[in-house]
C-alpha atoms as a PDB file:
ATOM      1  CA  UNK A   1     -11.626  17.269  23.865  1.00  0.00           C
ATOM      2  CA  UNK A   2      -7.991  15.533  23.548  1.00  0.00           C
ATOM      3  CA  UNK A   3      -7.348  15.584  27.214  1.00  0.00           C
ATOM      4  CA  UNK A   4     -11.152  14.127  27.937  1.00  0.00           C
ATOM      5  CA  UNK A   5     -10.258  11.643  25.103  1.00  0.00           C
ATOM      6  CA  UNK A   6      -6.832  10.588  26.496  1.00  0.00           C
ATOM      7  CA  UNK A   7      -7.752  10.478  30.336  1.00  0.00           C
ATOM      8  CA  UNK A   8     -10.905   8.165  29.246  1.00  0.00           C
ATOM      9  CA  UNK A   9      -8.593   5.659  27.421  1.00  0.00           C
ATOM     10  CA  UNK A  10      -5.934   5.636  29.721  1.00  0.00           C
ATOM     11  CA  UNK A  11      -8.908   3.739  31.811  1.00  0.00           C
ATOM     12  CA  UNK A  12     -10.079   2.053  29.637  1.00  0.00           C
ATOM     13  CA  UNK A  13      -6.762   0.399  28.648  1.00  0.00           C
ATOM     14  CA  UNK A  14      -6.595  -1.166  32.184  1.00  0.00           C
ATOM     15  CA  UNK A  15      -9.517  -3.259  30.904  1.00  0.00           C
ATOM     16  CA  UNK A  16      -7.630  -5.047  28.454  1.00  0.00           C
ATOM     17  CA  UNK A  17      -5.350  -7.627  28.117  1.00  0.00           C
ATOM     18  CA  UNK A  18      -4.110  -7.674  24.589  1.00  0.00           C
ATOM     19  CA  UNK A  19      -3.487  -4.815  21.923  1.00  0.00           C
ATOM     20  CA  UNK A  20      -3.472  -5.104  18.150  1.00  0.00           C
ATOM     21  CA  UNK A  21      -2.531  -2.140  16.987  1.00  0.00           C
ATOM     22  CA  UNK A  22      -2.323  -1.826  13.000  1.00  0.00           C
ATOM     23  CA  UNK A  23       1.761  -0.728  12.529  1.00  0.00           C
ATOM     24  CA  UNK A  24       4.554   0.052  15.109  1.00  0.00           C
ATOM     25  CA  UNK A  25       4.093   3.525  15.001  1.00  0.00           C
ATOM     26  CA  UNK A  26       0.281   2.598  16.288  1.00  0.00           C
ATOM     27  CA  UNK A  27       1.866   0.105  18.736  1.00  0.00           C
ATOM     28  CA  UNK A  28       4.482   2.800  19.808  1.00  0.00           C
ATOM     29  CA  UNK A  29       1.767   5.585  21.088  1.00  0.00           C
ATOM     30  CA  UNK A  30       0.260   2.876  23.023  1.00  0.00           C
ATOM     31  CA  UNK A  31       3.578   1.985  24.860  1.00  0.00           C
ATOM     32  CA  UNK A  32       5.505   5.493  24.983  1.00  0.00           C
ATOM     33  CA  UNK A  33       1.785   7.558  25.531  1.00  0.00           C
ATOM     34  CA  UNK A  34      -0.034   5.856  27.313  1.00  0.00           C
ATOM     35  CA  UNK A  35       1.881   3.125  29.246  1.00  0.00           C
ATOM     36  CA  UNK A  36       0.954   0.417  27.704  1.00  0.00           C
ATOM     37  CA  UNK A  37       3.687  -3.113  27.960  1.00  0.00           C
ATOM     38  CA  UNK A  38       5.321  -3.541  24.625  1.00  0.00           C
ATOM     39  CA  UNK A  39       4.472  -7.393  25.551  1.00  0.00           C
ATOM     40  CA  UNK A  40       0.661  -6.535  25.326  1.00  0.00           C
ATOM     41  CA  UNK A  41       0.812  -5.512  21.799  1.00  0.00           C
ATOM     42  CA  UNK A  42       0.637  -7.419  19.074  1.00  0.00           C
ATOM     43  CA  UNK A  43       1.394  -5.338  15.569  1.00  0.00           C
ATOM     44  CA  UNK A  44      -1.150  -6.885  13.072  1.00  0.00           C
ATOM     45  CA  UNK A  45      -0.223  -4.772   9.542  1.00  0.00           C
ATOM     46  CA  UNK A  46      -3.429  -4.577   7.086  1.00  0.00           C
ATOM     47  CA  UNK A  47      -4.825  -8.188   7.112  1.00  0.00           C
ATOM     48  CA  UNK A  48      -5.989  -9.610   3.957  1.00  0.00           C
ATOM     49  CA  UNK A  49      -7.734 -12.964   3.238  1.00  0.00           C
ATOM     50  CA  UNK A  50      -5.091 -14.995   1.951  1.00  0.00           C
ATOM     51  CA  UNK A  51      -7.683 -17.577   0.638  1.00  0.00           C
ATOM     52  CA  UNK A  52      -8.504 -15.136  -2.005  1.00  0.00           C
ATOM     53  CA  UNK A  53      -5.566 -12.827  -2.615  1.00  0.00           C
ATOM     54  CA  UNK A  54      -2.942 -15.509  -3.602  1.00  0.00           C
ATOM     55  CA  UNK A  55       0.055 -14.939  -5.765  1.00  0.00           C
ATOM     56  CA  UNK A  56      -0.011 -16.263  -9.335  1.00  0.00           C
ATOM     57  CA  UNK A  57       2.747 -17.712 -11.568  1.00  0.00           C
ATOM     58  CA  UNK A  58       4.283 -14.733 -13.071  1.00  0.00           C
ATOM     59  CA  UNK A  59       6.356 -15.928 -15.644  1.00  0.00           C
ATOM     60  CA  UNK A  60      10.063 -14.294 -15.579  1.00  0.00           C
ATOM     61  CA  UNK A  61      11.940 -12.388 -18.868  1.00  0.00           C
ATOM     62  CA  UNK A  62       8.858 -11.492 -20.409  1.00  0.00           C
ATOM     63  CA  UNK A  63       8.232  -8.370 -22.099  1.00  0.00           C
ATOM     64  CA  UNK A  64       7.304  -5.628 -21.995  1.00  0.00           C
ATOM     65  CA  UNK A  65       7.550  -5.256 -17.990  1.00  0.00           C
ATOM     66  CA  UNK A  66       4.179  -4.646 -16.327  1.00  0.00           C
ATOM     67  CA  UNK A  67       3.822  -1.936 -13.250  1.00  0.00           C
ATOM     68  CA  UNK A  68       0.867  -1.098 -11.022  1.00  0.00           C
ATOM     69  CA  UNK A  69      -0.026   1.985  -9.497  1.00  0.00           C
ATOM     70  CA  UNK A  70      -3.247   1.880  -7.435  1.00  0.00           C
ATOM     71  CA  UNK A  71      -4.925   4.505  -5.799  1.00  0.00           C
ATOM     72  CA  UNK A  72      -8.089   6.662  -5.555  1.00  0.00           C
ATOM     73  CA  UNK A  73      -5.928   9.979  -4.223  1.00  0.00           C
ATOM     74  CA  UNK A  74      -3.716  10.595  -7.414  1.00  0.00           C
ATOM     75  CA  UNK A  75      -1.955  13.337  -6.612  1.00  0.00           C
ATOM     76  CA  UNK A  76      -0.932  12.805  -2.578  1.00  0.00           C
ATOM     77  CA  UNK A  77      -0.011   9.494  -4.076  1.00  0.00           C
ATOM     78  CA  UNK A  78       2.625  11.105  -6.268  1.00  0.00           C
ATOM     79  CA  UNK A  79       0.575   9.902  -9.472  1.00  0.00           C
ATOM     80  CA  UNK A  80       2.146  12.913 -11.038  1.00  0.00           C
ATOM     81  CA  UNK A  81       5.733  11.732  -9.809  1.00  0.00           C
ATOM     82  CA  UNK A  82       5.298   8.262 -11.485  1.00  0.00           C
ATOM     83  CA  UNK A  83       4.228   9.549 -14.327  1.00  0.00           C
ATOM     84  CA  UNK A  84       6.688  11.712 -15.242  1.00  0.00           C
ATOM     85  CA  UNK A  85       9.301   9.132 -14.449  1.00  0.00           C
ATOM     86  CA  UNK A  86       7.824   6.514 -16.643  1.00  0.00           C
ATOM     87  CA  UNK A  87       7.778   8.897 -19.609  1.00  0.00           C
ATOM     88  CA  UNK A  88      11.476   9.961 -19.132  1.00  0.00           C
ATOM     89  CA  UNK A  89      12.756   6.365 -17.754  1.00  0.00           C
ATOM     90  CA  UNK A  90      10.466   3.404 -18.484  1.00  0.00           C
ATOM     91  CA  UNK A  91       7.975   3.668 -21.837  1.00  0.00           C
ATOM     92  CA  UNK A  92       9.894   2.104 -23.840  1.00  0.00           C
ATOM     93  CA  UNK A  93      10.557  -0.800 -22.084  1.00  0.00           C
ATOM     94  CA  UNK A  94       7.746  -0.902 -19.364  1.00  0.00           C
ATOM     95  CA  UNK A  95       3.669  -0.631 -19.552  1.00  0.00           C
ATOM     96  CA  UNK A  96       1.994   0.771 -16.711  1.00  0.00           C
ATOM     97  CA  UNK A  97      -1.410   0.185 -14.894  1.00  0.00           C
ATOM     98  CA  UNK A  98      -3.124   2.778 -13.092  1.00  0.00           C
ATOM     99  CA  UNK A  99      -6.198   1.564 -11.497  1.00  0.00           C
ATOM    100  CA  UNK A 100      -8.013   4.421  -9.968  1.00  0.00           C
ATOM    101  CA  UNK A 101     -11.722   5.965  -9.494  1.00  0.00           C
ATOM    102  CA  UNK A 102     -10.176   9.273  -8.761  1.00  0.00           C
ATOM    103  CA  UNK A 103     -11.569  11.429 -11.852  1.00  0.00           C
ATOM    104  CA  UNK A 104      -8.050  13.549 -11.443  1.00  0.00           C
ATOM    105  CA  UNK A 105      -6.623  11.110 -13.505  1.00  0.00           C
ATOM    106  CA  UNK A 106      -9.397  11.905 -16.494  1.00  0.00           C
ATOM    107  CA  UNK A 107      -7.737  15.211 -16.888  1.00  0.00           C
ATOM    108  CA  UNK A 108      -3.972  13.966 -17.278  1.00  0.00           C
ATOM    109  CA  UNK A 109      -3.270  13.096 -20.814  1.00  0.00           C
ATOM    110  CA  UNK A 110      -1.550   9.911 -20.118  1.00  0.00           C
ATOM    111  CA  UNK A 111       1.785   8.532 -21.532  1.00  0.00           C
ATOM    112  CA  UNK A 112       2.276   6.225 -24.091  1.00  0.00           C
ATOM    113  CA  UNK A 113       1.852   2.691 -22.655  1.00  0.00           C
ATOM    114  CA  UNK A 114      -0.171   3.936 -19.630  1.00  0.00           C
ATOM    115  CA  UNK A 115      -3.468   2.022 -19.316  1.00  0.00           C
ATOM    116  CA  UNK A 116      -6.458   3.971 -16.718  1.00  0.00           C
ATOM    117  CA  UNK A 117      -9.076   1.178 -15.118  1.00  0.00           C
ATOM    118  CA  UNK A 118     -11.687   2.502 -13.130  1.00  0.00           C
ATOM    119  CA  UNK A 119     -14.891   1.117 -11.351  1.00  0.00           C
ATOM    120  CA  UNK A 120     -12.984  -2.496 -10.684  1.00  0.00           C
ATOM    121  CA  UNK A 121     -14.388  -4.825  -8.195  1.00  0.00           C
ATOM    122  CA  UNK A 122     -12.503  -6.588  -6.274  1.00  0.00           C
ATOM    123  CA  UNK A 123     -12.163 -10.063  -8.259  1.00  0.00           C
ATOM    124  CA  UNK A 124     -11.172  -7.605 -10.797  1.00  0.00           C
ATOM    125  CA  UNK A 125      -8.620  -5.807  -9.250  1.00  0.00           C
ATOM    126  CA  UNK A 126      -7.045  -8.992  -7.595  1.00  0.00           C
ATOM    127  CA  UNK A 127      -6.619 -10.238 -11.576  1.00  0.00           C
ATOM    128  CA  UNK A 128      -4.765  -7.419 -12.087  1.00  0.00           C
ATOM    129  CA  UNK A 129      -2.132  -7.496  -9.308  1.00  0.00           C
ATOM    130  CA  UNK A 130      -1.590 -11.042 -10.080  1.00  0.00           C
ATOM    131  CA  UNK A 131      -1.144 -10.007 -13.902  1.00  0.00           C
ATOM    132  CA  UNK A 132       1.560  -7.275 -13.000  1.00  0.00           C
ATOM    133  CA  UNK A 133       5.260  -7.755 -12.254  1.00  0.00           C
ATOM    134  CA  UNK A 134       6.089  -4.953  -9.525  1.00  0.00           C
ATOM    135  CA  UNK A 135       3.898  -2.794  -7.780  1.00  0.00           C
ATOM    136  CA  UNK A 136       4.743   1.047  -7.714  1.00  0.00           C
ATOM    137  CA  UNK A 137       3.306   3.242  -4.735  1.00  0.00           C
ATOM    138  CA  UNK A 138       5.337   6.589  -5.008  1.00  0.00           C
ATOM    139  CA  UNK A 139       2.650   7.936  -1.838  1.00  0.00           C
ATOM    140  CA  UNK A 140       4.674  10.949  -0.138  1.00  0.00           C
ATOM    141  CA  UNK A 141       1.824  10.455   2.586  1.00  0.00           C
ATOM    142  CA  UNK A 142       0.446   6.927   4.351  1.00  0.00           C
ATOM    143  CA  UNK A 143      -0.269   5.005   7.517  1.00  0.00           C
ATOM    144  CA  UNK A 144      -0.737   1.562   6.081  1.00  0.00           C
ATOM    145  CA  UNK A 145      -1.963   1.414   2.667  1.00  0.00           C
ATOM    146  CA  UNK A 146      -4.491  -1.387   1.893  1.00  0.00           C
ATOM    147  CA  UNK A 147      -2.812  -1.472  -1.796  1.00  0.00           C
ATOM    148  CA  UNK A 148       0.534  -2.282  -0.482  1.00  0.00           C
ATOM    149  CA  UNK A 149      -0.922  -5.236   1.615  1.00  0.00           C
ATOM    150  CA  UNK A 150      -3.295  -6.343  -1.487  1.00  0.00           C
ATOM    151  CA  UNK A 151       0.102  -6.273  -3.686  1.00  0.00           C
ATOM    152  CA  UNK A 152       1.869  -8.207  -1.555  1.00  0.00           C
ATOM    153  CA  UNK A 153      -0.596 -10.968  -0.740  1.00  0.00           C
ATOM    154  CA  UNK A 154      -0.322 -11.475  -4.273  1.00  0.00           C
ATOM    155  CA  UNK A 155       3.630 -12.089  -4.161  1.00  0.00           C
ATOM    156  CA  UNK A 156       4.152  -8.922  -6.244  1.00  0.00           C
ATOM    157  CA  UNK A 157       7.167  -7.260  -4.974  1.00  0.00           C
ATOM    158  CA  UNK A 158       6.497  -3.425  -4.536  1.00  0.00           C
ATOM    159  CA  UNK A 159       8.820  -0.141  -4.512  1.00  0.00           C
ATOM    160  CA  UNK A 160       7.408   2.532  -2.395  1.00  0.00           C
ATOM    161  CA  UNK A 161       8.353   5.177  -0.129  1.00  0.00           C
ATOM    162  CA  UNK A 162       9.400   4.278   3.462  1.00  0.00           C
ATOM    163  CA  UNK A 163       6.673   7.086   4.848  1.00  0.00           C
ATOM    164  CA  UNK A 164       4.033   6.077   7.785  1.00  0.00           C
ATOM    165  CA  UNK A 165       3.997   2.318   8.292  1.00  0.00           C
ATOM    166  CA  UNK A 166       4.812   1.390   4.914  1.00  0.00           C
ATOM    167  CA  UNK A 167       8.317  -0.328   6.466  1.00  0.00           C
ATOM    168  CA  UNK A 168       6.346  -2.878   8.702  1.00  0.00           C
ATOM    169  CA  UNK A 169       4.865  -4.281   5.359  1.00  0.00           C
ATOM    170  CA  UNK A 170       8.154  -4.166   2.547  1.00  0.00           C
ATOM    171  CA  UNK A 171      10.882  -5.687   3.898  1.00  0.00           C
ATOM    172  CA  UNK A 172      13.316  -3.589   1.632  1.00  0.00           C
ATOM    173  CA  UNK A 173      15.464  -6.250  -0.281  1.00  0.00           C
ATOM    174  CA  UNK A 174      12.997  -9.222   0.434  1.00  0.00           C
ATOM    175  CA  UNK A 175       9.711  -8.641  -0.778  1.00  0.00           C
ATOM    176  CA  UNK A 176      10.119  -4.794  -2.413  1.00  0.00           C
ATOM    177  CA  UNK A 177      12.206  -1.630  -2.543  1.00  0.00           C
END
């Protein structure tokens, strides 16, 4: 079914002009598999709608320091990972978000200074990013997480893993780690 797949869009692609593929790695295939001129593509990321998702003032030296840690797939998103490093490295000086409606996280007894949210919507959840001061995304697996595009529409810098497409969105130095 591959090879039926791949023969079927290799015609097809004749048909078009332009490409947006979402990430290099997307806009890669196209060129190196199937022949498509890097010039055709246009890389678009995760698009957001900047009139809504806007950053905030975030007021600097405050304390205690506020993280975020989003996801409904706690433990491929190295939930576990951030845990245990905020216990060992950041409680006392850090408070961390989780905002998840994976029910994993209802059976981790969480660390001092961890808060849970679940069932936000999304004027809810865009309150909270622009109420945090970094966003952590530990993921040890990704394409191009929605989250990490949300965070950063929100000028909150982010530290995450450089898995998947993650580099096309955090510039490391300039707008996360």
């Amino acid at each position: 079914s591959h090879q039926l797949h791949h023969r079927a869009f290799r015609r097809a692609i004749r048909n078009f002009r332009y490409f947006f593929p979402m990430g290099s790695s997307a806009r890669d295939s196209l060129v190196d598999v199937y022949g498509v001129p890097r010039d055709r593509c246009f890389v678009t990321l995760a698009p957001q709608d900047t009139a809504r998702w806007q950053p905030s003032e975030r007021p600097l030296g405050h304390s205690p320091f506020r993280l975020l840690f989003v996801t409904n797939d706690f433990q491929r998103k190295r939930g576990s990972l951030l845990l245990e490093c905020y216990s060992r490295f950041l409680a006392e000086t850090c408070k961390l978000t989780i905002v998840s409606n994976d029910r994993a996280v209802g059976d981790i007894v969480l660390p001092q200074g961890t808060t849970w949210l679940r069932g936000k919507s999304k004027e809810e959840l865009l309150e909270v990013y622009q109420q945090s001061d970094l966003f952590v995304f530990p993921t040890r697996q990704d394409y191009m997480p929605q989250v990490v595009a949300e965070a950063l529409s929100t000028g909150l810098p982010v530290m995450t893993t450089p898995v998947g497409d993650i580099p096309d969105l955090v510039r490391h130095r300039e707008n996360g780690w």
